[in-house]
C-alpha atoms as a PDB file:
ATOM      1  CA  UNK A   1      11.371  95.878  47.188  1.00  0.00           C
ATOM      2  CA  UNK A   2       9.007  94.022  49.323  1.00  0.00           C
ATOM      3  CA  UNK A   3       9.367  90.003  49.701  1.00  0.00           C
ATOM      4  CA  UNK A   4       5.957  89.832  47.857  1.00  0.00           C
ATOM      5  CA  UNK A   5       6.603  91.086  45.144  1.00  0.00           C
ATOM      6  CA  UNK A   6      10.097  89.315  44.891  1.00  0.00           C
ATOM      7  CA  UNK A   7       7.889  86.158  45.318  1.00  0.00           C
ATOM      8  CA  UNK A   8       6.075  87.133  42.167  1.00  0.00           C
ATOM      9  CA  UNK A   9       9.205  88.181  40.224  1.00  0.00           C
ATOM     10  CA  UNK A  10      10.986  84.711  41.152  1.00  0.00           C
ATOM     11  CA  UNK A  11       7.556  82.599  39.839  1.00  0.00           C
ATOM     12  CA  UNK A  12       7.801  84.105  36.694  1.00  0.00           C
ATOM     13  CA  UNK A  13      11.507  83.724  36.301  1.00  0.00           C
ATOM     14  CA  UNK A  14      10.878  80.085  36.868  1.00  0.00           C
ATOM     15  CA  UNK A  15       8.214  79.381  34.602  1.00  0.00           C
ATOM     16  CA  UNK A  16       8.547  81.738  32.087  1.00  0.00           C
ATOM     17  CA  UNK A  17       5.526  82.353  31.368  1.00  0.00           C
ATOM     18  CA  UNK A  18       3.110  85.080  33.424  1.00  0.00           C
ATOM     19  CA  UNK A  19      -0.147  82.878  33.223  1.00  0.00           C
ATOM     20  CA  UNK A  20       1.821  79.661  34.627  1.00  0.00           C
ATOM     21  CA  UNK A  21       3.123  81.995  37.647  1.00  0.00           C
ATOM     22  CA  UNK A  22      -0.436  83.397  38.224  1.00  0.00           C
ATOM     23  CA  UNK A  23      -1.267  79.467  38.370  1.00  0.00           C
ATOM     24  CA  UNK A  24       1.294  78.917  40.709  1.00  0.00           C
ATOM     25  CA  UNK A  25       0.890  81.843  43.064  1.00  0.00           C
ATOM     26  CA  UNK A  26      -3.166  81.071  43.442  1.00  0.00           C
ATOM     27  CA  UNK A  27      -3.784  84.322  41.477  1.00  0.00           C
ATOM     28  CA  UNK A  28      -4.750  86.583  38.755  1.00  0.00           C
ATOM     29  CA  UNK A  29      -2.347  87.063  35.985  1.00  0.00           C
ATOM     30  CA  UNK A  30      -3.112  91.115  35.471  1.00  0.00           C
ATOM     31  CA  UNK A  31      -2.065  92.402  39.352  1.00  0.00           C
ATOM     32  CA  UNK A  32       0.902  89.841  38.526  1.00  0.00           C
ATOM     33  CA  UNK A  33       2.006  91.387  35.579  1.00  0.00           C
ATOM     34  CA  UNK A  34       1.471  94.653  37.202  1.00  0.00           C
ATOM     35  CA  UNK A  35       3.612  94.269  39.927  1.00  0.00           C
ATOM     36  CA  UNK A  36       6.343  93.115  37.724  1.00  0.00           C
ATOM     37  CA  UNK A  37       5.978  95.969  36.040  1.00  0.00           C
ATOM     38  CA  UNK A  38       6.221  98.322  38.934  1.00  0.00           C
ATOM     39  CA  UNK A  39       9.211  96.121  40.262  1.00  0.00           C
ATOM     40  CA  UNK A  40      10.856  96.837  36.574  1.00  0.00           C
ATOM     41  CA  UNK A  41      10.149 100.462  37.133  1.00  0.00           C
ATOM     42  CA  UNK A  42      11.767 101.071  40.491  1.00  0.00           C
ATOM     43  CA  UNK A  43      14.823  99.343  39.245  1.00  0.00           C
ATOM     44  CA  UNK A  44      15.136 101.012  36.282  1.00  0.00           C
ATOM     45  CA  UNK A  45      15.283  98.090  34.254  1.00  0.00           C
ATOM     46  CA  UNK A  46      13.874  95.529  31.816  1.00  0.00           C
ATOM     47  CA  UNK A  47      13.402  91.786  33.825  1.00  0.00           C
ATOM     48  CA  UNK A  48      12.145  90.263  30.802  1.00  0.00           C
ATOM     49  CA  UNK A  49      12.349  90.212  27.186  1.00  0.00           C
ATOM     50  CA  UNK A  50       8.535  89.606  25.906  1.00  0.00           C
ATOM     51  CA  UNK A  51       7.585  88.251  22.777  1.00  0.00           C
ATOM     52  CA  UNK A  52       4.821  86.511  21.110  1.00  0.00           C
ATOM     53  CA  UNK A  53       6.987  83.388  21.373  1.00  0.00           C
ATOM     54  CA  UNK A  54       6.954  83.506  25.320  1.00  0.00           C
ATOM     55  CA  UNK A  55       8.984  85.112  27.893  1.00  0.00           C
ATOM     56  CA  UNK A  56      13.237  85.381  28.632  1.00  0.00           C
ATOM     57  CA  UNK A  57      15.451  86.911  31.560  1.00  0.00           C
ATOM     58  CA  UNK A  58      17.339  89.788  30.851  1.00  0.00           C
ATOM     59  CA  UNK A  59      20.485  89.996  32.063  1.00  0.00           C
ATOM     60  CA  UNK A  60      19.191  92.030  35.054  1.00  0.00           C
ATOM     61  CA  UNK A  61      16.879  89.550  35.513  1.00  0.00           C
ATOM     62  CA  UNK A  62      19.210  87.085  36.129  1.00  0.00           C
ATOM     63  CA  UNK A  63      21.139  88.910  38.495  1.00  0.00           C
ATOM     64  CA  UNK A  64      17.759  89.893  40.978  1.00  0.00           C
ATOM     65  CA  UNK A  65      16.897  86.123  40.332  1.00  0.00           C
ATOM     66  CA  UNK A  66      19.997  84.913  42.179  1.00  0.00           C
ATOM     67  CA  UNK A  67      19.970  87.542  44.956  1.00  0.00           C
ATOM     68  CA  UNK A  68      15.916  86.647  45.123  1.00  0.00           C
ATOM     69  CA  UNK A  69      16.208  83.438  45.953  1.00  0.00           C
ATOM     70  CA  UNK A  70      18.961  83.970  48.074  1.00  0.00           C
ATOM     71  CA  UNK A  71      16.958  86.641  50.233  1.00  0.00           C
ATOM     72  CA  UNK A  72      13.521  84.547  50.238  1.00  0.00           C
ATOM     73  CA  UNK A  73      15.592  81.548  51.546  1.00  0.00           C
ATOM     74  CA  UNK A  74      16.648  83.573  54.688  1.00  0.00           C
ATOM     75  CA  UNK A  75      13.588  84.981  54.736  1.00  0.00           C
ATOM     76  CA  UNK A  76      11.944  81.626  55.540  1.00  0.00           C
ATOM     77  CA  UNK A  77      15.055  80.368  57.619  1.00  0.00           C
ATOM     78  CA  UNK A  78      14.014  83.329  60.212  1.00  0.00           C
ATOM     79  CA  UNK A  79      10.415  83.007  60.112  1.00  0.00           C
ATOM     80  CA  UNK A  80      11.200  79.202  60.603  1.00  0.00           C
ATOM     81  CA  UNK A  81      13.553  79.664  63.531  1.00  0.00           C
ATOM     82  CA  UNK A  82      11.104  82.284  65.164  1.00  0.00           C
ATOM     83  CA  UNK A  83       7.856  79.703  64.796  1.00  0.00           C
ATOM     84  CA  UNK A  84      10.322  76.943  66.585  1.00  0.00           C
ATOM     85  CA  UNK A  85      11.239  79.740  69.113  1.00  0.00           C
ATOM     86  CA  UNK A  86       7.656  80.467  69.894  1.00  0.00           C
ATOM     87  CA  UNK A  87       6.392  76.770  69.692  1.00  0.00           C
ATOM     88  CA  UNK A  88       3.634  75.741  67.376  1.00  0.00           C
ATOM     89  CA  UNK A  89       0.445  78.516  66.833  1.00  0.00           C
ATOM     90  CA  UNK A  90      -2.905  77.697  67.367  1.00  0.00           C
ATOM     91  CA  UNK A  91      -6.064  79.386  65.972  1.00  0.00           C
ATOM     92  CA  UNK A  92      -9.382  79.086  65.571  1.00  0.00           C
ATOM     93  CA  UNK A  93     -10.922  80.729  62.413  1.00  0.00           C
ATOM     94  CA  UNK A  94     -14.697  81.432  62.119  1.00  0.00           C
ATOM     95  CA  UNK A  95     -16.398  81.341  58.549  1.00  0.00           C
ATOM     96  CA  UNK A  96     -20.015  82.276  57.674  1.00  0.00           C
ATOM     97  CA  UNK A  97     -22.402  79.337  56.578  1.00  0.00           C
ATOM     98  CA  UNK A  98     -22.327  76.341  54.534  1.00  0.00           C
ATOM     99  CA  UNK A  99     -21.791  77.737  50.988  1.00  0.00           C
ATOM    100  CA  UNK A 100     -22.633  81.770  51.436  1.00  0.00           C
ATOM    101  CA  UNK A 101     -18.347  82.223  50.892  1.00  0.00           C
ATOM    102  CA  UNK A 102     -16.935  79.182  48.195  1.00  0.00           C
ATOM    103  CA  UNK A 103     -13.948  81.201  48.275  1.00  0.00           C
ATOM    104  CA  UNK A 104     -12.988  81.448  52.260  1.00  0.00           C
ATOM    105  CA  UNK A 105     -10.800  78.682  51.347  1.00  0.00           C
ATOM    106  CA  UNK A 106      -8.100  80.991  49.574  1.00  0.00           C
ATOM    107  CA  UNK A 107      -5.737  82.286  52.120  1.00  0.00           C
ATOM    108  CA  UNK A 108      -5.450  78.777  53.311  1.00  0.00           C
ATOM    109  CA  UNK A 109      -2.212  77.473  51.026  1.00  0.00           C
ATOM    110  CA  UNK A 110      -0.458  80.960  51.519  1.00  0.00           C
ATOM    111  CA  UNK A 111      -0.892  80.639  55.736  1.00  0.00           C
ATOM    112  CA  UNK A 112       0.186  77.306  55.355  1.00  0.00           C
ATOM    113  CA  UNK A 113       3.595  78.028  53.916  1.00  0.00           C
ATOM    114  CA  UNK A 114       4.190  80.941  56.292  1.00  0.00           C
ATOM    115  CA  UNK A 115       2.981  78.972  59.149  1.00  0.00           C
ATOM    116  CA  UNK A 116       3.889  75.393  58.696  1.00  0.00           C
ATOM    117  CA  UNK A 117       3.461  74.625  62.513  1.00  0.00           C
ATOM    118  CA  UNK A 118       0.558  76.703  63.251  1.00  0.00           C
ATOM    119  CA  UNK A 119      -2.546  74.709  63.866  1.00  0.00           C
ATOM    120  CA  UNK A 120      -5.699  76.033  62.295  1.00  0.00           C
ATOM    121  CA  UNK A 121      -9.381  75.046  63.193  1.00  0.00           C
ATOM    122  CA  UNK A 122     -12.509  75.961  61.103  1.00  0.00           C
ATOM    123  CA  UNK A 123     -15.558  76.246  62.894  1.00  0.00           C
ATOM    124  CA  UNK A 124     -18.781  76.715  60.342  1.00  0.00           C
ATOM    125  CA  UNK A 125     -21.749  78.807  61.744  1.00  0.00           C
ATOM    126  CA  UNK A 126     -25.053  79.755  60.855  1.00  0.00           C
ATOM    127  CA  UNK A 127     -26.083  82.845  59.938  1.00  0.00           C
ATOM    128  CA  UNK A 128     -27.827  83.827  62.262  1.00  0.00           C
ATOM    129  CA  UNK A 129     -24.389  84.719  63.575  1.00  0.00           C
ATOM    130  CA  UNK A 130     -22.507  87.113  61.354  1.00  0.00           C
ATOM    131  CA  UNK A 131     -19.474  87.531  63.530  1.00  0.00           C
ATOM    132  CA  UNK A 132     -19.206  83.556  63.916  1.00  0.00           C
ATOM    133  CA  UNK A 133     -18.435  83.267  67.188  1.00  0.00           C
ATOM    134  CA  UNK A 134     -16.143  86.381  67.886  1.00  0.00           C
ATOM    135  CA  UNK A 135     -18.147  88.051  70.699  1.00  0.00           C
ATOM    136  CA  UNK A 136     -18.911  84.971  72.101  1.00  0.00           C
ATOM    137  CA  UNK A 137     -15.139  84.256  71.920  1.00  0.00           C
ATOM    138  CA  UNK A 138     -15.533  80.994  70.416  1.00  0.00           C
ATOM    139  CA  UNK A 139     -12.953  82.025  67.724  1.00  0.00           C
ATOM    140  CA  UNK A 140     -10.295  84.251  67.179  1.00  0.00           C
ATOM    141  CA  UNK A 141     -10.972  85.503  63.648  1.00  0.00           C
ATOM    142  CA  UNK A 142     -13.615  85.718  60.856  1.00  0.00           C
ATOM    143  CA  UNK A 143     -14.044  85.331  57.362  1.00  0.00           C
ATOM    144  CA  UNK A 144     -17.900  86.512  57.233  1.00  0.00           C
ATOM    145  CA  UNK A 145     -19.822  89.394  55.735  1.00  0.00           C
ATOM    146  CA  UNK A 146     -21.374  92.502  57.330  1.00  0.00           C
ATOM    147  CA  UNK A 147     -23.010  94.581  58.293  1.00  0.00           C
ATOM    148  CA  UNK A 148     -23.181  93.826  61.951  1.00  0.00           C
ATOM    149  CA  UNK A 149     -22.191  94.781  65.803  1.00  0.00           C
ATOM    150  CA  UNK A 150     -18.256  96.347  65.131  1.00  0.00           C
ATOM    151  CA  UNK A 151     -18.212  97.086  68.960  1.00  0.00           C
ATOM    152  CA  UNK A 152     -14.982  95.396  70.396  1.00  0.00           C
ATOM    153  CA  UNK A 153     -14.074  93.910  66.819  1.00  0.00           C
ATOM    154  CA  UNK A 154     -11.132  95.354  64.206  1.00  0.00           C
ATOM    155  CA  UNK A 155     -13.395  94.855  60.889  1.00  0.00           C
ATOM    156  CA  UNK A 156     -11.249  94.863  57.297  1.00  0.00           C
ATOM    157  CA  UNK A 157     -13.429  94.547  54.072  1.00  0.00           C
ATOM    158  CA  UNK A 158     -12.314  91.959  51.513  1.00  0.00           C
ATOM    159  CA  UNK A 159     -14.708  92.545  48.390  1.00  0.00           C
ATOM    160  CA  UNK A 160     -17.943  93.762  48.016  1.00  0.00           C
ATOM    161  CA  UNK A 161     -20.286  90.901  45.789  1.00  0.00           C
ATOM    162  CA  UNK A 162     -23.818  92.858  44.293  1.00  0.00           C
ATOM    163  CA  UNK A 163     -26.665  90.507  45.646  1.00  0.00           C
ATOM    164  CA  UNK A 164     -30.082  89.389  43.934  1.00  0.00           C
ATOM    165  CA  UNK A 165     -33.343  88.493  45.161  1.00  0.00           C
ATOM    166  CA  UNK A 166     -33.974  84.062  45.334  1.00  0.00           C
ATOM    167  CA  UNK A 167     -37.005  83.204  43.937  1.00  0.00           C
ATOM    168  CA  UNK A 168     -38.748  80.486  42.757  1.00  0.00           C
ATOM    169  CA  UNK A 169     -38.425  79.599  38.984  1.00  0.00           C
ATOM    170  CA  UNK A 170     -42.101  80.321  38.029  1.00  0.00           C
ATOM    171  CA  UNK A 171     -42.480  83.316  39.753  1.00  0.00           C
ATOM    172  CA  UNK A 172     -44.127  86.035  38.023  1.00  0.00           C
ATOM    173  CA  UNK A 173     -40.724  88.395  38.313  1.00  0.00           C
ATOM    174  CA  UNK A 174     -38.404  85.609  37.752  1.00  0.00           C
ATOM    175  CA  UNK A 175     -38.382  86.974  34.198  1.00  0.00           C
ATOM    176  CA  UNK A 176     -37.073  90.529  35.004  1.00  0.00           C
ATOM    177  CA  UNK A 177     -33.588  91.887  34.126  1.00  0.00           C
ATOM    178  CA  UNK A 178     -33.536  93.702  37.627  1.00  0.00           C
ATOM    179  CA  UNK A 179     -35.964  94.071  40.480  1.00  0.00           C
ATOM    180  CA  UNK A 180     -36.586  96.865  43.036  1.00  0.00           C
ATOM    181  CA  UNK A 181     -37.340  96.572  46.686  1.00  0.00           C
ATOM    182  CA  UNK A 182     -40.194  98.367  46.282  1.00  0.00           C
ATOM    183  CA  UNK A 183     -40.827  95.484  43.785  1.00  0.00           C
ATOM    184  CA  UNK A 184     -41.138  92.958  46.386  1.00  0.00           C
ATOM    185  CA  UNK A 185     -42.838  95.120  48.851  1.00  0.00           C
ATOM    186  CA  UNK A 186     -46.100  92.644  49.427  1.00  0.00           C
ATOM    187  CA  UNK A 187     -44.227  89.500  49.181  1.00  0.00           C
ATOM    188  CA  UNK A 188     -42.882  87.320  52.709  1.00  0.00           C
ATOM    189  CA  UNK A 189     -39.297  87.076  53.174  1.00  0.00           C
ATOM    190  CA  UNK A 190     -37.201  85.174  55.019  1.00  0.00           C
ATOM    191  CA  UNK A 191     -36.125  85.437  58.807  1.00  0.00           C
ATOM    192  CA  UNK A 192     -33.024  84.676  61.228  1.00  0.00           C
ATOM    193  CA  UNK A 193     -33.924  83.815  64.677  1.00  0.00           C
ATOM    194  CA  UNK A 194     -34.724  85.899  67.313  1.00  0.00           C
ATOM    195  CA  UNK A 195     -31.333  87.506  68.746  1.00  0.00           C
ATOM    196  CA  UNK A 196     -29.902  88.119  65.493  1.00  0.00           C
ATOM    197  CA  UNK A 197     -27.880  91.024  64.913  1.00  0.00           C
ATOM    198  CA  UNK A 198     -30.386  93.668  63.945  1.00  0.00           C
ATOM    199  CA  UNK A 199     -27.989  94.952  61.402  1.00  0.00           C
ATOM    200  CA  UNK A 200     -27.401  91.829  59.991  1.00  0.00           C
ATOM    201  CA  UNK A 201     -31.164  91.038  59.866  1.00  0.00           C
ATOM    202  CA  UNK A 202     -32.345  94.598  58.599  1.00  0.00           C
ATOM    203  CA  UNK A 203     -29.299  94.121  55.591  1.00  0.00           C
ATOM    204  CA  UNK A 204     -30.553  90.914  54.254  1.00  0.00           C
ATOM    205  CA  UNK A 205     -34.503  92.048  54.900  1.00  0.00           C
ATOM    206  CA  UNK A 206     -33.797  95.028  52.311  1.00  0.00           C
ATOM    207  CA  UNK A 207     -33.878  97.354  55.073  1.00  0.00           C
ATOM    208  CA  UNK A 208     -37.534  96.219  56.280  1.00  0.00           C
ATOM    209  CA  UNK A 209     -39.744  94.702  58.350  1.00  0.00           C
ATOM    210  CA  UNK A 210     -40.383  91.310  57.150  1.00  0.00           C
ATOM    211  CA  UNK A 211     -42.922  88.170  57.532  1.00  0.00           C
ATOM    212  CA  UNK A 212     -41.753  84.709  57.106  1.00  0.00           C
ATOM    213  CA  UNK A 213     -40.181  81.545  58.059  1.00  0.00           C
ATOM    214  CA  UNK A 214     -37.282  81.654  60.272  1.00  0.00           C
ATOM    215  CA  UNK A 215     -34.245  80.388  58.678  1.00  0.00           C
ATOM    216  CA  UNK A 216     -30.817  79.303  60.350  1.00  0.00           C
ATOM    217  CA  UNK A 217     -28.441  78.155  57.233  1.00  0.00           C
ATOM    218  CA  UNK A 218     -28.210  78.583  53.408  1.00  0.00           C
ATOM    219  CA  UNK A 219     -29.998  75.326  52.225  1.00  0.00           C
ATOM    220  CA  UNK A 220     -32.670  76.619  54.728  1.00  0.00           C
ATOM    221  CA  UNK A 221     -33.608  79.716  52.687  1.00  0.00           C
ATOM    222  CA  UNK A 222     -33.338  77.777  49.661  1.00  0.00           C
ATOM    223  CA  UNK A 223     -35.768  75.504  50.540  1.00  0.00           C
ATOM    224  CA  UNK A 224     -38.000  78.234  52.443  1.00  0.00           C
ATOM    225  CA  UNK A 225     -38.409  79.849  48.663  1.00  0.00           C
ATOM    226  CA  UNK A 226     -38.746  77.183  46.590  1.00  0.00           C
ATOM    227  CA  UNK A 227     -41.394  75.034  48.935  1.00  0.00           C
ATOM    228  CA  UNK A 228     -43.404  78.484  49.977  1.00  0.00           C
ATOM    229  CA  UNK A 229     -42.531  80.646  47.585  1.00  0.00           C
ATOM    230  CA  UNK A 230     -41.279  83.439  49.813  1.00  0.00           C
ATOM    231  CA  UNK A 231     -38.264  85.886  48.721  1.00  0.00           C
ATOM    232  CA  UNK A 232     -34.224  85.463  49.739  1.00  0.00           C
ATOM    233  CA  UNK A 233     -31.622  87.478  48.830  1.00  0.00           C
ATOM    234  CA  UNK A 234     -28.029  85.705  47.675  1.00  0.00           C
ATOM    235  CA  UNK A 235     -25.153  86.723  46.064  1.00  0.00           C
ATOM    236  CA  UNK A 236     -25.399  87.200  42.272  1.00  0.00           C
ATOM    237  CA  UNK A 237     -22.932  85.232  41.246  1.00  0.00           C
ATOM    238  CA  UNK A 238     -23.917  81.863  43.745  1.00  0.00           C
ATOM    239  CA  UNK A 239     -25.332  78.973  42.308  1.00  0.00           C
ATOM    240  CA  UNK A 240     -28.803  79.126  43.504  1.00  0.00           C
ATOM    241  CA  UNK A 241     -29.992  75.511  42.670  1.00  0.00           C
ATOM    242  CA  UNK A 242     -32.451  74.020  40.764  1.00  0.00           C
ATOM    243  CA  UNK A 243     -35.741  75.326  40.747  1.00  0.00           C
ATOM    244  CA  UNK A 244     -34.883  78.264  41.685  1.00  0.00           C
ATOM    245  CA  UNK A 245     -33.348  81.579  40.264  1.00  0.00           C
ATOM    246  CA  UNK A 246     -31.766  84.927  41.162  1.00  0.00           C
ATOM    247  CA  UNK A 247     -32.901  88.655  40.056  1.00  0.00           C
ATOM    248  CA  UNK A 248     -30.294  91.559  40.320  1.00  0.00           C
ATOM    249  CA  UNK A 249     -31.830  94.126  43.490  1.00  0.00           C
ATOM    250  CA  UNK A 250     -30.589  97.506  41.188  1.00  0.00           C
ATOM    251  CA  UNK A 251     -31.197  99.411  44.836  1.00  0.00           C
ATOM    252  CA  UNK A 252     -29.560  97.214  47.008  1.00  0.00           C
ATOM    253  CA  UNK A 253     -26.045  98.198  48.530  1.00  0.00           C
ATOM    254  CA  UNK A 254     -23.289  95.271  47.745  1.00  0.00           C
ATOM    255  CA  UNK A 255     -22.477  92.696  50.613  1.00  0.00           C
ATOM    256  CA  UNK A 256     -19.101  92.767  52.055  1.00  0.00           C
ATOM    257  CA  UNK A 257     -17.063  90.328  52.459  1.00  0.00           C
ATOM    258  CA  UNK A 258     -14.996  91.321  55.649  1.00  0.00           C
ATOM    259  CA  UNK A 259     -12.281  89.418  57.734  1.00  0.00           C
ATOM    260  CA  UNK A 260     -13.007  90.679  61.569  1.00  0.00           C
ATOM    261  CA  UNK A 261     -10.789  89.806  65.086  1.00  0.00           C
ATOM    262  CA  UNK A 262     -11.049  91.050  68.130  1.00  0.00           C
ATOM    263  CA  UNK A 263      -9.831  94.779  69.185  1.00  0.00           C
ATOM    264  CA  UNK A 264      -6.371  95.335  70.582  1.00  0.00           C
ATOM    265  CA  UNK A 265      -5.481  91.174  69.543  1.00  0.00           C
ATOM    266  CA  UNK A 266      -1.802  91.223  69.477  1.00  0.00           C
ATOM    267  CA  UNK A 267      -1.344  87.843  68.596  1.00  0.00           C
ATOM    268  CA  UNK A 268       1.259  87.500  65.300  1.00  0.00           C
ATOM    269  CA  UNK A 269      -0.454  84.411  64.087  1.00  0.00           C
ATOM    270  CA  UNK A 270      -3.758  86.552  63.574  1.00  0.00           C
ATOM    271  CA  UNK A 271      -1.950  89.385  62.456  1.00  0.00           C
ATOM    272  CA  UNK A 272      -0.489  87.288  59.257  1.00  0.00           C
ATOM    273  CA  UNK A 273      -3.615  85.535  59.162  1.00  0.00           C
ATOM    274  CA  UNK A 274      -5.464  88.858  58.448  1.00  0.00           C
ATOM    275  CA  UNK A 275      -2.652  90.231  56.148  1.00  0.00           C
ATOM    276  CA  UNK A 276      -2.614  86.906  53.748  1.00  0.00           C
ATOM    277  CA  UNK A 277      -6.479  87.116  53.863  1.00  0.00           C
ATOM    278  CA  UNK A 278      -6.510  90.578  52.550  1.00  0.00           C
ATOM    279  CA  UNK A 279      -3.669  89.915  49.809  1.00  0.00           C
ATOM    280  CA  UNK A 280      -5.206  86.603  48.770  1.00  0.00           C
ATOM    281  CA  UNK A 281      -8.723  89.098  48.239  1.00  0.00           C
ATOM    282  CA  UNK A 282      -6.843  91.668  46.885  1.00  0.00           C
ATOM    283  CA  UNK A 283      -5.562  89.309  44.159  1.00  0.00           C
END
């Protein structure tokens, strides 16, 4: 039994009810109820009586609920007395852009309980640098998305989101159901500045050379298409703002959303940073 997953089991012994423990734990209420129902299957028995009417404790359930609590308690007593042995953590955690990631924010509450004395600071970049500061060593880990220079970096993906071409709202193909590159072959696109990753710029150029105004930040490519006209690409499911509209690209790989840190970083309070990240995704 992993403290996880006794995490879960004690939230819905608590509230009873598996959509108010989702609530709770900042997460989706089908991996919950899957992982209660794995924990019921390596014990062997029933946790819960369900019903239409809502949700009891067996009398197993009872039982784990006590030694549960019990074991998370110590559980946080030693992770408590280590952070005071080590002193209080510092990092610095890079995220991509003003809004290209609303939900970077998610691992934050679950770090904060596991590292109440850890200091974290955010440093926003623009996208013209996907690994937000990490070769530069201006941070020491990065919620972003690739593709882009691995060399010297441990990359992990999160999710992958499909992505759209941003176009105006009266253009000819806002219309379509789906586009094709080879759709938008004659059109100007949207740059980075010069330096950018060439990954990262060939990715979000559909794979080609393109003409157009150089843009640094989100609002920048928003405004590039809607007061010129040219083409961006954006997630699918991002608000794109008015005036403008997004297109599903039916031939375009999906962006990943990746959490990155340097090669060979031993540091523990990265190390649970980039395991919360990952569960809080995988949720």
């Amino acid at each position: 039994m992993e403290l996880g997953t006794l995490r879960y089991f004690v939230a819905v012994a608590e509230e009873l009810h598996f959509g108010r423990a989702a609530g709770r734990l900042h997460m989706s209420q089908p991996p919950l109820s899957r992982a209660i129902k794995q924990l019921e299957t390596e014990l062997g028995a029933a946790l819960f009586d369900r019903s239409p009417s809502g949700v009891t404790l067996t009398s197993v359930g009872a039982v784990l609920l006590d030694e549960a609590r019990a074991l998370l308690a110590q559980a946080d007593r030693i992770r408590g007395r280590v952070a005071a042995a080590v002193g209080a953590r510092a990092i610095t955690v890079g995220i991509l852009g003003d809004s290209t990631e609303p939900g970077a924010t998610r691992p934050a509450a679950a770090f904060r309980r596991r590292h109440p004395h850890a200091e974290v600071r955010v440093r926003g970049t623009d996208l013209n640098d996907p690994t937000c500061g990490l070769h530069a060593g201006a941070v020491d880990v990065a919620l972003t998305r690739g593709p882009f220079d691995e060399t010297g970096l441990t990359v992990r993906a999160l999710r992958s989101d499909p992505v759209g071409a941003l176009l105006r709202a009266d253009d000819t193909l806002a219309g379509r159901e789906g586009l094709k590159l080879a759709d938008l072959a004659d059109r100007r696109w949207f740059r980075f500045p010069e330096g950018t990753d060439p990954l990262w710029q060939a990715y979000w150029n559909g794979g080609e050379p393109r003409e157009g105004p150089v843009v640094r930040t989100v609002q920048e490519c928003r405004q590039a298409v809607l007061w010129n006209g040219t083409v961006g690409m954006t997630l699918l499911d991002h608000e794109p703002g008015e005036g403008l509209t997004v297109v599903p690209l039916i031939d375009m790989p999906p962006s990943r959303m990746v959490v990155a840190w340097k090669e060979g970083d031993t540091n523990p309070v990265i190390r649970s940073f980039v395991q919360i990240a990952i569960a809080a995704y995988a949720d």
